[in-house]
Protein backbone atom coordinates (compact mmCIF):
# COMPACT_ATOMS: atom_id res chain seq x y z
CA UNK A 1 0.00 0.00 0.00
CA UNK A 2 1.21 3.43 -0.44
CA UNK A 3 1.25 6.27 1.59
CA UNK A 4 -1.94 7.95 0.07
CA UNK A 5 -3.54 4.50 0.57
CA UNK A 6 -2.67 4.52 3.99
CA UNK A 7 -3.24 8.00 5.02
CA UNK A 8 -6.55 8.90 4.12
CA UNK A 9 -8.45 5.86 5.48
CA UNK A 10 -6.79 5.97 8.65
CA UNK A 11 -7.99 9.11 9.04
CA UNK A 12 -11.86 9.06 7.83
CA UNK A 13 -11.70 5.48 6.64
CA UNK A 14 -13.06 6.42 2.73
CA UNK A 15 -10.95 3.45 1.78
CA UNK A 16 -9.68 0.13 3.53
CA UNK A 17 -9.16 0.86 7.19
CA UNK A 18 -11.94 1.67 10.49
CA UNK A 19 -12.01 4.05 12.81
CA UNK A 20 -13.18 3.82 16.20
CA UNK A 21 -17.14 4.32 16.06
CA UNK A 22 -18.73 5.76 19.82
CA UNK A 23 -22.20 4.90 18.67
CA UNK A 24 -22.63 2.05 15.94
CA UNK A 25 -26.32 2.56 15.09
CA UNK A 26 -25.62 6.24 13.50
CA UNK A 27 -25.84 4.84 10.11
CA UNK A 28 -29.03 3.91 10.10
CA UNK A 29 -30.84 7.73 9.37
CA UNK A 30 -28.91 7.46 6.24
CA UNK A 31 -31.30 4.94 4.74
CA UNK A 32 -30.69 4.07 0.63
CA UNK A 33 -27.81 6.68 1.02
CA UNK A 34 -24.91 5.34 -1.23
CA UNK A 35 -21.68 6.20 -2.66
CA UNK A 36 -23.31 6.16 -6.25
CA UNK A 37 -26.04 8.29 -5.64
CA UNK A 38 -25.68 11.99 -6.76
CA UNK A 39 -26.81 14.48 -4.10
CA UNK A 40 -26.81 17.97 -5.66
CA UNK A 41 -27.03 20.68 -3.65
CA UNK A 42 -26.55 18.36 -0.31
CA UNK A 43 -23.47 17.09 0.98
CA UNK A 44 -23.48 13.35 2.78
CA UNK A 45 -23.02 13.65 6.14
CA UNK A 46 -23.28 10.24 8.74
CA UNK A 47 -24.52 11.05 11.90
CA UNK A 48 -26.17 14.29 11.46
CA UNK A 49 -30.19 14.64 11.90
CA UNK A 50 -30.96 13.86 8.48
CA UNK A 51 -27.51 12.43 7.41
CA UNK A 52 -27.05 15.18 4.62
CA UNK A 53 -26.40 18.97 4.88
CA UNK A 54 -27.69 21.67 2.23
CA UNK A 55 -28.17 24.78 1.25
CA UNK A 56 -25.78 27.04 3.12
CA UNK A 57 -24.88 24.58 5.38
CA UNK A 58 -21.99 22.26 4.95
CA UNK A 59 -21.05 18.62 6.90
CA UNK A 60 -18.55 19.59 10.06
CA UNK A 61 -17.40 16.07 11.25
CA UNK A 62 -15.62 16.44 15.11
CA UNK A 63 -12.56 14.32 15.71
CA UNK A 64 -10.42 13.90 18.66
CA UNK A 65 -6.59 13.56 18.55
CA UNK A 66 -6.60 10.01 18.01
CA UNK A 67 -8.75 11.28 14.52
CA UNK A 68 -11.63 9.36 16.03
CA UNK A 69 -14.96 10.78 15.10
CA UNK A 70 -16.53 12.39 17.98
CA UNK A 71 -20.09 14.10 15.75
CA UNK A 72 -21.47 15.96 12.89
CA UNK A 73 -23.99 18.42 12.20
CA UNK A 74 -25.09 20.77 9.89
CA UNK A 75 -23.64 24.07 10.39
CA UNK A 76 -22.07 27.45 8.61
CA UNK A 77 -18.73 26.57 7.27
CA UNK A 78 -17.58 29.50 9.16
CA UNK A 79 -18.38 28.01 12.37
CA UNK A 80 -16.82 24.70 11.84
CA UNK A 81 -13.31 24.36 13.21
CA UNK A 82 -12.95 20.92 12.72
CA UNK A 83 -13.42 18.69 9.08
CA UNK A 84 -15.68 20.68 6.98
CA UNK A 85 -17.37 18.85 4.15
CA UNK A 86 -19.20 21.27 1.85
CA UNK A 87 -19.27 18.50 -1.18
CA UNK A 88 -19.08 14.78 -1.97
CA UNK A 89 -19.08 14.57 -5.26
CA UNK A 90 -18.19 16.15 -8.53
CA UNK A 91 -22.15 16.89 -8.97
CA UNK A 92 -21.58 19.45 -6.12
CA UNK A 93 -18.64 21.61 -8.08
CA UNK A 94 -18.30 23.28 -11.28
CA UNK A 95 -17.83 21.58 -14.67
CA UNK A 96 -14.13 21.84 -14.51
CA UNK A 97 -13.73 21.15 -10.88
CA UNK A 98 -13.20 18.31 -8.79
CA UNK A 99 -14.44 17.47 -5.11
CA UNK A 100 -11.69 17.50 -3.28
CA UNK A 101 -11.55 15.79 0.37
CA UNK A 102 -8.42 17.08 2.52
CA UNK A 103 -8.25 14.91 5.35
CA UNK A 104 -6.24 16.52 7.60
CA UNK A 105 -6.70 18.60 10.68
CA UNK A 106 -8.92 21.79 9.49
CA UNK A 107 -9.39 19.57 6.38
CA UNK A 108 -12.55 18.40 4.68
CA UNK A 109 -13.66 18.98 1.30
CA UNK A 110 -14.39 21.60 -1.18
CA UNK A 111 -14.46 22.37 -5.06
CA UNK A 112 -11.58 22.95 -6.97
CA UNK A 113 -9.23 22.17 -9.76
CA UNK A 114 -8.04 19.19 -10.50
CA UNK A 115 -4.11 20.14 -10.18
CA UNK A 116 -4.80 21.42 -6.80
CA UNK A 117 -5.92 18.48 -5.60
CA UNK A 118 -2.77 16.01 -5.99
CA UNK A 119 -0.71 15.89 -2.36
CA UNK A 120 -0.53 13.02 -0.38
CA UNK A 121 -3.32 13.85 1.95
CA UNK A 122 -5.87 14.62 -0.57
CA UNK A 123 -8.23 12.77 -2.53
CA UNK A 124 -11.02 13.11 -5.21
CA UNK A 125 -14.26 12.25 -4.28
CA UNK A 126 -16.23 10.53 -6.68
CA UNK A 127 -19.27 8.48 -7.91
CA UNK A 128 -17.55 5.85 -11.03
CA UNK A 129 -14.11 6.00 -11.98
CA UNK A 130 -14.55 8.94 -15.04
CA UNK A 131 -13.89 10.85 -12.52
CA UNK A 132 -10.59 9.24 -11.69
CA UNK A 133 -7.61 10.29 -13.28
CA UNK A 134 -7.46 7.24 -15.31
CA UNK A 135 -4.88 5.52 -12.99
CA UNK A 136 -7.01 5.19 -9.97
CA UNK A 137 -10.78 4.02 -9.54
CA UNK A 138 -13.14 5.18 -7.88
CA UNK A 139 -13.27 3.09 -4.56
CA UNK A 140 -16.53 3.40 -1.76
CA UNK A 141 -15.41 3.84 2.01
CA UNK A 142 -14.67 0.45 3.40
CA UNK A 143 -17.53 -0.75 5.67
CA UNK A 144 -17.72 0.31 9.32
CA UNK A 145 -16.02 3.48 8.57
CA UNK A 146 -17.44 6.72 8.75
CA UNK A 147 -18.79 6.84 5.64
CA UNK A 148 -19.58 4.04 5.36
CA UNK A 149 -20.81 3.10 2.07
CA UNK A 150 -22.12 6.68 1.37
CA UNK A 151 -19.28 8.50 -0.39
CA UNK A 152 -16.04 7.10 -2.25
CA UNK A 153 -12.51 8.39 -3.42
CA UNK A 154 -10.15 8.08 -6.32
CA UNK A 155 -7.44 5.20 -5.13
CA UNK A 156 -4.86 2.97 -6.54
């Protein structure tokens, strides 16, 4: 595995490894919600009210400093100081953007170019692999994980 492998699931588990869960029956309000599905205009979010944030409001996901997730609610992105997740999926950003999840702390995702989002501790979001760079596919978050199912990233 390499290091982008390793790195972002250990942090938000989108790919092959769990994090510790403090209350296992949160996915359940998330219902048919699945990595496929396009959400416009809503951004996935596990354990808030109605698992998905919109309008105005984006998906701020509280971890600890073992990168455990503590919550997440629907909030201003300018009252989030932890992960804030204002897309989840390249229906969410313009037509020559990607959604770009920076999991790291202040991280989370947002819309932007497709050269800007290349380091180590960033991934694309996506629904199939044409949105992939070709080289990776797109890959749903491994089960158990905070996402459970419900959103996916570009991976070797």
């Amino acid at each position: 595995m390499g290091a982008r492998i390793v790195v972002l699931p250990c942090v938000l588990a989108l790919a092959a490894c769990e994090v510790s869960r403090h209350d296992e029956g949160d996915g359940e309000a998330c219902g048919e919600a699945n990595w496929r599905a396009e959400t416009p205009g809503e951004t996935t979010c596990p354990r808030a009210a109605d698992c998905s944030c919109g309008g105005d409001s984006i998906c701020c996901v509280t971890v600890d400093a073992a990168f455990e997730i503590q919550s997440a609610r629907c909030t201003a992105e300018a009252s989030c100081r932890d992960l804030a997740f204002s897309c989840d999926g390249p229906e969410d950003c313009g037509a020559d953007e990607v959604c770009c999840a920076t999991l790291t702390a202040g991280g989370g995702s947002r819309c932007t170019s497709p050269q800007d989002c290349f380091g180590i501790e960033e991934a694309v979001m996506c629904r199939d692999d044409d949105t992939c760079d070709g080289i990776e596919h797109c890959v749903p978050a491994a089960r158990g994980s905070y996402f459970d199912g419900r959103a996916a990233s570009c991976q070797l």
